[in-house]
Protein backbone atom coordinates (compact mmCIF):
# COMPACT_ATOMS: atom_id res chain seq x y z
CA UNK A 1 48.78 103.31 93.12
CA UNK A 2 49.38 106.91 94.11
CA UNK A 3 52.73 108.22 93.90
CA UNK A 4 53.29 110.10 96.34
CA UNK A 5 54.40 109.33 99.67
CA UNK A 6 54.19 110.81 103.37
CA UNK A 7 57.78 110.08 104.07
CA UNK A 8 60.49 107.73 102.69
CA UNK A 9 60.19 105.79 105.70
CA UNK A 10 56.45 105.22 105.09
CA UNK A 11 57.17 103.16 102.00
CA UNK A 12 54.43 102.93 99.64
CA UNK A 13 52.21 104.41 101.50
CA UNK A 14 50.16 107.87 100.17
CA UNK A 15 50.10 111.08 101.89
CA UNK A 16 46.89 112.28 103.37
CA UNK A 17 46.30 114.36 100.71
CA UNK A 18 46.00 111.73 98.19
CA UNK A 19 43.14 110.40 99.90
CA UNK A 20 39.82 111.11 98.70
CA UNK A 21 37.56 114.22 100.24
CA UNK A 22 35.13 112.80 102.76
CA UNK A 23 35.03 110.24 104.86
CA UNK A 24 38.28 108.67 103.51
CA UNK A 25 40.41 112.12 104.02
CA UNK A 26 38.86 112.15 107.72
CA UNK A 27 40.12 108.64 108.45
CA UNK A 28 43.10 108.76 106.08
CA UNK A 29 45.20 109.68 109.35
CA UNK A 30 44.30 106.53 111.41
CA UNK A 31 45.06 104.30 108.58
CA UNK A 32 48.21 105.63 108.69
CA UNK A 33 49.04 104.84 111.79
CA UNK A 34 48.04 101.33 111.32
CA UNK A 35 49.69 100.81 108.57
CA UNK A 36 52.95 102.39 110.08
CA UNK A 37 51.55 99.80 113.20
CA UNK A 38 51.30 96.75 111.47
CA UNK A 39 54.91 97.00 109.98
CA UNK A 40 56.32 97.40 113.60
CA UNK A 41 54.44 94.18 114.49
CA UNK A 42 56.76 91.81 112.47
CA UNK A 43 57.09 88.58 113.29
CA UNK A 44 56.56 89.11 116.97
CA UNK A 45 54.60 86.94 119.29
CA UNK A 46 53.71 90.07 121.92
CA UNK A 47 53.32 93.83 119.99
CA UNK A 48 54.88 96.76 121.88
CA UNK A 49 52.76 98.12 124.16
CA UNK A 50 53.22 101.44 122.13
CA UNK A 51 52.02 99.73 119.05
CA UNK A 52 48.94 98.47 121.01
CA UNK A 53 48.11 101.73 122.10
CA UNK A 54 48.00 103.39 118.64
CA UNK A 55 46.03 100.57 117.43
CA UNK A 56 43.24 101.63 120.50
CA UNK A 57 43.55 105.47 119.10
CA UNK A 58 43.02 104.51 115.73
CA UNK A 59 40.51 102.36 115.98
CA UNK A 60 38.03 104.53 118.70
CA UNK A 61 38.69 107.38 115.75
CA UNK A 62 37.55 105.19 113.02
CA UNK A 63 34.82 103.53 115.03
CA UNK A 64 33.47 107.46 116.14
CA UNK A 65 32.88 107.81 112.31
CA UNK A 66 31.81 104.29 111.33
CA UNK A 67 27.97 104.53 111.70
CA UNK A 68 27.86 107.60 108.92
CA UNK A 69 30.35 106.27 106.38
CA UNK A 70 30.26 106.32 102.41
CA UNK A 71 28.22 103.18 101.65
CA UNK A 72 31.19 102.20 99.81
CA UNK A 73 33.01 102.24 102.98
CA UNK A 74 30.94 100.81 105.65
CA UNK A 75 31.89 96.93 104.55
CA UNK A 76 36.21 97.29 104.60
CA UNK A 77 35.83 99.65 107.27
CA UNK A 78 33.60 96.97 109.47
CA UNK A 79 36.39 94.50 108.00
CA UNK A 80 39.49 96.55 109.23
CA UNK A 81 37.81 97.27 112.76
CA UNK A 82 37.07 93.58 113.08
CA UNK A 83 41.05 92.59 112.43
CA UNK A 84 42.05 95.94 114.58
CA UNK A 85 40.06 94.27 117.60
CA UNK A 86 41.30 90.90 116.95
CA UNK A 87 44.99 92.19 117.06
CA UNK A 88 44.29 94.43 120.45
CA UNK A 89 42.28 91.32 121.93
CA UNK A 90 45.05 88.49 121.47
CA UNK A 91 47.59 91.13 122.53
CA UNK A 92 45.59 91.65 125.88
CA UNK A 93 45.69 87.71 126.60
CA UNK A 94 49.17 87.29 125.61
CA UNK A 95 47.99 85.33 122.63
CA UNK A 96 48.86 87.21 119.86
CA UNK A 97 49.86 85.54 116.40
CA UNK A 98 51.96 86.93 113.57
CA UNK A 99 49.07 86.25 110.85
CA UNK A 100 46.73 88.63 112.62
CA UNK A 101 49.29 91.16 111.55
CA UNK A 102 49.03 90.26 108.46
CA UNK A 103 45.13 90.40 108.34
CA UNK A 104 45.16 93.54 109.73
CA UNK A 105 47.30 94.76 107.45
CA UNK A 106 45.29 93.35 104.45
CA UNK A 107 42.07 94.85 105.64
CA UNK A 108 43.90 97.51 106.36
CA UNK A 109 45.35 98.23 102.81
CA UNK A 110 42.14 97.58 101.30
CA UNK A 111 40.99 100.82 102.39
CA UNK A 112 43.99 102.61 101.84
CA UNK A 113 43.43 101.47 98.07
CA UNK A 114 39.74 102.17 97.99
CA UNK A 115 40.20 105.52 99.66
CA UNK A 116 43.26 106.60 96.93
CA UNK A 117 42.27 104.92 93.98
C-alpha cells in the first residue's frame, strides 16, 4: 500500500499523485470521493442526499471515460459502476441496505489498489 495520504482524515487512502499516469490518475479524483462517500454511508438505511449526489458526479465522470479505459481497467471499473448504480438506485426507492455500502466500497478499493499498486 502507498504511504502517503491526501489528508489525515482520508485514512488510508493515497493522494492523487500516487495513482498511476493514465487513465487511473484521470479517475483517481472520483474514487476519492467514493471512497470518502462510502465511509459517510455507515450503517444507515437512507444515505444523505449529499452523499447521493457525489455518488451521481462520480460515477457520470467515470462512466464519460469508461469506453477507452486501460484493458486492465475496463473489468473493476464495469464492477465499481455496477455497485455505484446499485447504491444510487436503492437510495432512489428508499430501499437502500448497509451491505451495498460495503460492495461499493470493495469494488471500489479494488481500483484504488490496482490504480496505486
Amino acid at each position: 500500500m502507498v504511504g502517503s495520504c491526501s489528508s489525515s482524515a482520508d485514512g488510508d487512502l493515497p493522494a492523487v499523485g500516487d495513482f498511476r499516469a493514465g487513465d487511473c490518475q484521470t479517475i483517481a479524483p472520483d474514487l476519492l470521493s467514493i471512497a470518502r462517500d462510502t465511509g459517510a454511508l455507515g450503517t444507515a438505511t437512507e444515505p444523505p442526499q449529499q452523499v447521493r449526489d457525489s455518488l451521481k458526479t462520480a460515477q457520470d465522470r467515470i462512466r464519460a471515460v469508461q469506453p477507452g479505459l486501460e484493458t486492465d481497467l475496463a473489468a473493476p471499473v464495469g464492477a465499481l459502476v455496477v455497485a455505484v448504480a446499485a447504491v444510487r438506485l436503492r437510495s432512489d426507492t428508499k430501499s437502500f441496505v448497509p451491505s451495498l455500502g460495503t460492495e461499493l466500497s470493495t469494488a471500489n478499493r479494488a481500483v484504488i489498489d490496482l490504480c496505486t499498486g
